[in-house]
Protein backbone atom coordinates (compact mmCIF):
# COMPACT_ATOMS: atom_id res chain seq x y z
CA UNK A 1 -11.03 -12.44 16.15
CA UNK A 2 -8.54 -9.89 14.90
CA UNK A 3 -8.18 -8.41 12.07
CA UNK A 4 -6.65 -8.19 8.84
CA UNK A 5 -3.42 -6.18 7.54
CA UNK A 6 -4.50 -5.85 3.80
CA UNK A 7 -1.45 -4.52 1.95
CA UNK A 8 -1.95 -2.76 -1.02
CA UNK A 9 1.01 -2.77 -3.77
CA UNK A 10 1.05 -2.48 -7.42
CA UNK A 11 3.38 -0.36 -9.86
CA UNK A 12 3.25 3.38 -9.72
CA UNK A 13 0.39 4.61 -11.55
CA UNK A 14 -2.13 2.13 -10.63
CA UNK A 15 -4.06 4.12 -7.93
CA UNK A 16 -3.08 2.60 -5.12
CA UNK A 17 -3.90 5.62 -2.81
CA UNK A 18 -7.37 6.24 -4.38
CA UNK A 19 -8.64 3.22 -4.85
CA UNK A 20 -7.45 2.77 -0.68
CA UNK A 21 -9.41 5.65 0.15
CA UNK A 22 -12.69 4.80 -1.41
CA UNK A 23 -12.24 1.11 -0.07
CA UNK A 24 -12.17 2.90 3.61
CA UNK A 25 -14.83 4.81 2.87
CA UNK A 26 -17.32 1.78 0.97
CA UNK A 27 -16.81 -0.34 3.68
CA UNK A 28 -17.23 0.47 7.28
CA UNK A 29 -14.32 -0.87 9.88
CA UNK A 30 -11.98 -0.59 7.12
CA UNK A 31 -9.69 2.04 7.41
CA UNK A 32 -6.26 3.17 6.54
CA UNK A 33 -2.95 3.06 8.19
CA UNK A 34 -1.10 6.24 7.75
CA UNK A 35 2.99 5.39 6.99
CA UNK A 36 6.10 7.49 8.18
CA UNK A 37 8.28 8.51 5.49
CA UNK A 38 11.53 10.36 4.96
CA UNK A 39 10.25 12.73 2.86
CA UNK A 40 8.78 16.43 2.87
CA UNK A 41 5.52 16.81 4.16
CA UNK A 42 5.23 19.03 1.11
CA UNK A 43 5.76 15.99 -1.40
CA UNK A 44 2.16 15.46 -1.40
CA UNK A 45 0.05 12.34 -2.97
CA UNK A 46 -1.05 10.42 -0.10
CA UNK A 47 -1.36 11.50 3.38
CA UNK A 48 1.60 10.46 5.93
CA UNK A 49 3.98 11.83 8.32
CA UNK A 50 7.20 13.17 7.09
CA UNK A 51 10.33 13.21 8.68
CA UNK A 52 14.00 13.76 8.26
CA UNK A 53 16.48 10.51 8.63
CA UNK A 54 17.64 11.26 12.00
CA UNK A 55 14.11 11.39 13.55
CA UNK A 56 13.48 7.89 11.56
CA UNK A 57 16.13 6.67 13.44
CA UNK A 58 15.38 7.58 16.33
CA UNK A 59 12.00 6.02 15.93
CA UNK A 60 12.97 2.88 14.60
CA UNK A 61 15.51 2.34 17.56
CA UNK A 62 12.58 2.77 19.89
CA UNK A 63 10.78 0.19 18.77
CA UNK A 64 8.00 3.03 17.23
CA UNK A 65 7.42 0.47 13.96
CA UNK A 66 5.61 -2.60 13.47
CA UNK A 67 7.78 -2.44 10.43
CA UNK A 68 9.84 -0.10 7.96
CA UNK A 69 12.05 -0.83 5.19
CA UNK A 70 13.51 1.05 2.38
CA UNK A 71 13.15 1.65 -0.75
CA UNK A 72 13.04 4.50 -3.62
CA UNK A 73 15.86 6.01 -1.75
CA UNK A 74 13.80 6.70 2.00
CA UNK A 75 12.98 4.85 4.49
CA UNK A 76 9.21 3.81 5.67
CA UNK A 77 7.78 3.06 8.66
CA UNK A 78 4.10 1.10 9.77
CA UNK A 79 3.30 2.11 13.59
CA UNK A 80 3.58 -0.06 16.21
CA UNK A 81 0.04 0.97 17.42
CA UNK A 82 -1.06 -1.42 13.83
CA UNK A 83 -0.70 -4.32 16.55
CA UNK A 84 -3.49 -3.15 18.91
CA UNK A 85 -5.63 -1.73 16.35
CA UNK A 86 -5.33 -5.66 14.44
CA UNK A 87 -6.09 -7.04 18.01
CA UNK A 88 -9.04 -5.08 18.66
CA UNK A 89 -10.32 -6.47 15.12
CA UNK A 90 -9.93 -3.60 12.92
CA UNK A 91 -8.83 -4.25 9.35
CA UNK A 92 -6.33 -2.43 8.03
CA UNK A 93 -5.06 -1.33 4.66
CA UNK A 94 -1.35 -0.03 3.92
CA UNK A 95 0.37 0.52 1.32
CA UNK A 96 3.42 -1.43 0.89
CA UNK A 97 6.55 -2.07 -1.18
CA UNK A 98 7.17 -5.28 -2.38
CA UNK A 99 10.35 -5.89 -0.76
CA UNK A 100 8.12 -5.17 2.77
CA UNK A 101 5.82 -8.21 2.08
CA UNK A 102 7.94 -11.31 3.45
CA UNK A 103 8.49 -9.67 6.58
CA UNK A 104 5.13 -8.26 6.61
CA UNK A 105 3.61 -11.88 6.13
CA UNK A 106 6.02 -13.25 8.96
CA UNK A 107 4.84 -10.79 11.54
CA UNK A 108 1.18 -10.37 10.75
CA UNK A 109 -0.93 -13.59 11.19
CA UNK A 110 -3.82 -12.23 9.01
CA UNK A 111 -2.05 -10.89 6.33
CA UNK A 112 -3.31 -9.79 2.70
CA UNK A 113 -2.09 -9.00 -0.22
CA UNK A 114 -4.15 -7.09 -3.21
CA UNK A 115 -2.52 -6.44 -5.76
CA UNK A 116 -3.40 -4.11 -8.11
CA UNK A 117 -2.79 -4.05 -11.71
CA UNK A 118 -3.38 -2.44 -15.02
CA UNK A 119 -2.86 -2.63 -18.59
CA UNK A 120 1.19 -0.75 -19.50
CA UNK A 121 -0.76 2.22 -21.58
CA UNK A 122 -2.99 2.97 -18.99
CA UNK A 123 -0.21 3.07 -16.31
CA UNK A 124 2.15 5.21 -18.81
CA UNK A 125 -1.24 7.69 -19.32
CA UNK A 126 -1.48 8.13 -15.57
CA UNK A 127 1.75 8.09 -14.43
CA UNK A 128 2.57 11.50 -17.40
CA UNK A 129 -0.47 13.33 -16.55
CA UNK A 130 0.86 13.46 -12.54
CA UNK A 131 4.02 15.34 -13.86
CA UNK A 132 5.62 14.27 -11.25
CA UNK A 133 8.60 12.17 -13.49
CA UNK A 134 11.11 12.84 -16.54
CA UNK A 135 10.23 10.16 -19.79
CA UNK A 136 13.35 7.94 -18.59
CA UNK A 137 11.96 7.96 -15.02
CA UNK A 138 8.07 6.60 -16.09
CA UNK A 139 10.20 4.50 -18.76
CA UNK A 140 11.82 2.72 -15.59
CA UNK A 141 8.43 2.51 -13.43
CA UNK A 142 6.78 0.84 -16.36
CA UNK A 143 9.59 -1.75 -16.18
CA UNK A 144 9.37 -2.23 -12.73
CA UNK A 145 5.84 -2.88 -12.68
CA UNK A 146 6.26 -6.11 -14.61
CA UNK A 147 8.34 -7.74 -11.88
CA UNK A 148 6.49 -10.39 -10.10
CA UNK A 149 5.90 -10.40 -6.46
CA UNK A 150 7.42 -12.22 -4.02
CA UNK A 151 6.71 -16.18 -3.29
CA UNK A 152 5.08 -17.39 -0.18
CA UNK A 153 3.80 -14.21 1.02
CA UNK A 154 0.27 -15.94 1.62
CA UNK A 155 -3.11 -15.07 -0.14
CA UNK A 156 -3.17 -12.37 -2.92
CA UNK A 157 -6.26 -10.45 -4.08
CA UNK A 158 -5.35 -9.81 -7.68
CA UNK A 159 -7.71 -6.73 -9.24
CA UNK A 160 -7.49 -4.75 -12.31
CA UNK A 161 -8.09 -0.92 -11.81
CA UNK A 162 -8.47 0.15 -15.47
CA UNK A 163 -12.29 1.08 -15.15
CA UNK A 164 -14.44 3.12 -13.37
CA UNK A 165 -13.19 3.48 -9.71
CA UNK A 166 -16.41 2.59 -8.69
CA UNK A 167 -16.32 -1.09 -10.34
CA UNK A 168 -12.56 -1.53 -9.37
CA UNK A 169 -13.99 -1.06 -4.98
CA UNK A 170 -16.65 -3.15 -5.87
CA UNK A 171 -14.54 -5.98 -7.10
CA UNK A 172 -12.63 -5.71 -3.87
CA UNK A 173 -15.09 -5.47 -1.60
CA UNK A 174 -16.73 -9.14 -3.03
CA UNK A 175 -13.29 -11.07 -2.57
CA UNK A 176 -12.39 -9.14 0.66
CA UNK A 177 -15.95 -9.40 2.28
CA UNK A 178 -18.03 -12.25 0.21
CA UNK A 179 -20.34 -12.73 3.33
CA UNK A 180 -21.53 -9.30 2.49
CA UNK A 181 -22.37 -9.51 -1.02
């Protein structure tokens, strides 16, 4: 059987990258898909491949993505080689935005959602102790991360990561893999 595409999405702040890299490594023959992004390698937070516009481009006209979109001002990009891994049975989480998930749903049979949330103050907390964004800019993310998601983009996974990281993978792991519980 093939596998899943498990895309994880939530507002900024929420943990998206952490809680994705202790899902990979609490549950073997999960593992991550590493994104292309226009940005500086040098950005830092999760781990992907930057590169400038033109190289994007360049990609995306050769057919290199299974998909990309764009959003935040850059563009993103899921490997093609995502296709062969799913085929082979591997399930894989990415992170996505939610503008990606309608297309992602159309072109991924298996498709996921989990959606991670978490109370505004917690989020605000988080997202000044990164440093990474003026008052006005977390102001705006904290807006933003009341919007709903998209309808019909198939089953969602909806968990709270407000607690201990450790109960937050645990949760997870029981919806995404109840036979193993």
């Amino acid at each position: 059987m093939s596998g899943r595409l498990i895309a994880v999405v939530g507002p900024s702040g929420v943990g998206k990258d952490t809680v994705m890299a202790a899902l990979a490594r609490a549950c073997p023959g999960l593992d991550r898909v590493r994104r292309v992004i226009t940005r500086s390698q040098e950005a830092g937070g999760e781990d992907f491949e930057g590169v400038d516009e033109a190289e994007f481009a360049r990609r995306r006209a050769a057919g290199a993505f299974a998909l990309s979109w764009r959003a935040h001002g850059m563009c993103y990009g899921i490997p093609a080689s995502v296709g062969a891994r799913l085929s082979a049975g591997e399930d894989l989480l990415v992170n996505l935005s939610r503008s990606a998930l309608p297309a992602a749903r159309r072109q991924f049979p298996r498709f996921i959602v989990l959606h991670l949330t978490a109370p505004r103050a917690v989020l605000s907390e988080r997202l000044a102790a990164r440093g990474r964004e003026s008052g006005a800019e977390i102001r705006g993310r904290l807006e933003r991360a009341e919007e709903p998601l998209p309808d019909d983009i198939g089953p969602v996974i909806e968990v709270s990561n407000d607690g201990p990281l450790e109960e937050t993978v645990e949760k997870i792991r029981a919806r995404l893999y109840p036979e193993k519980v």
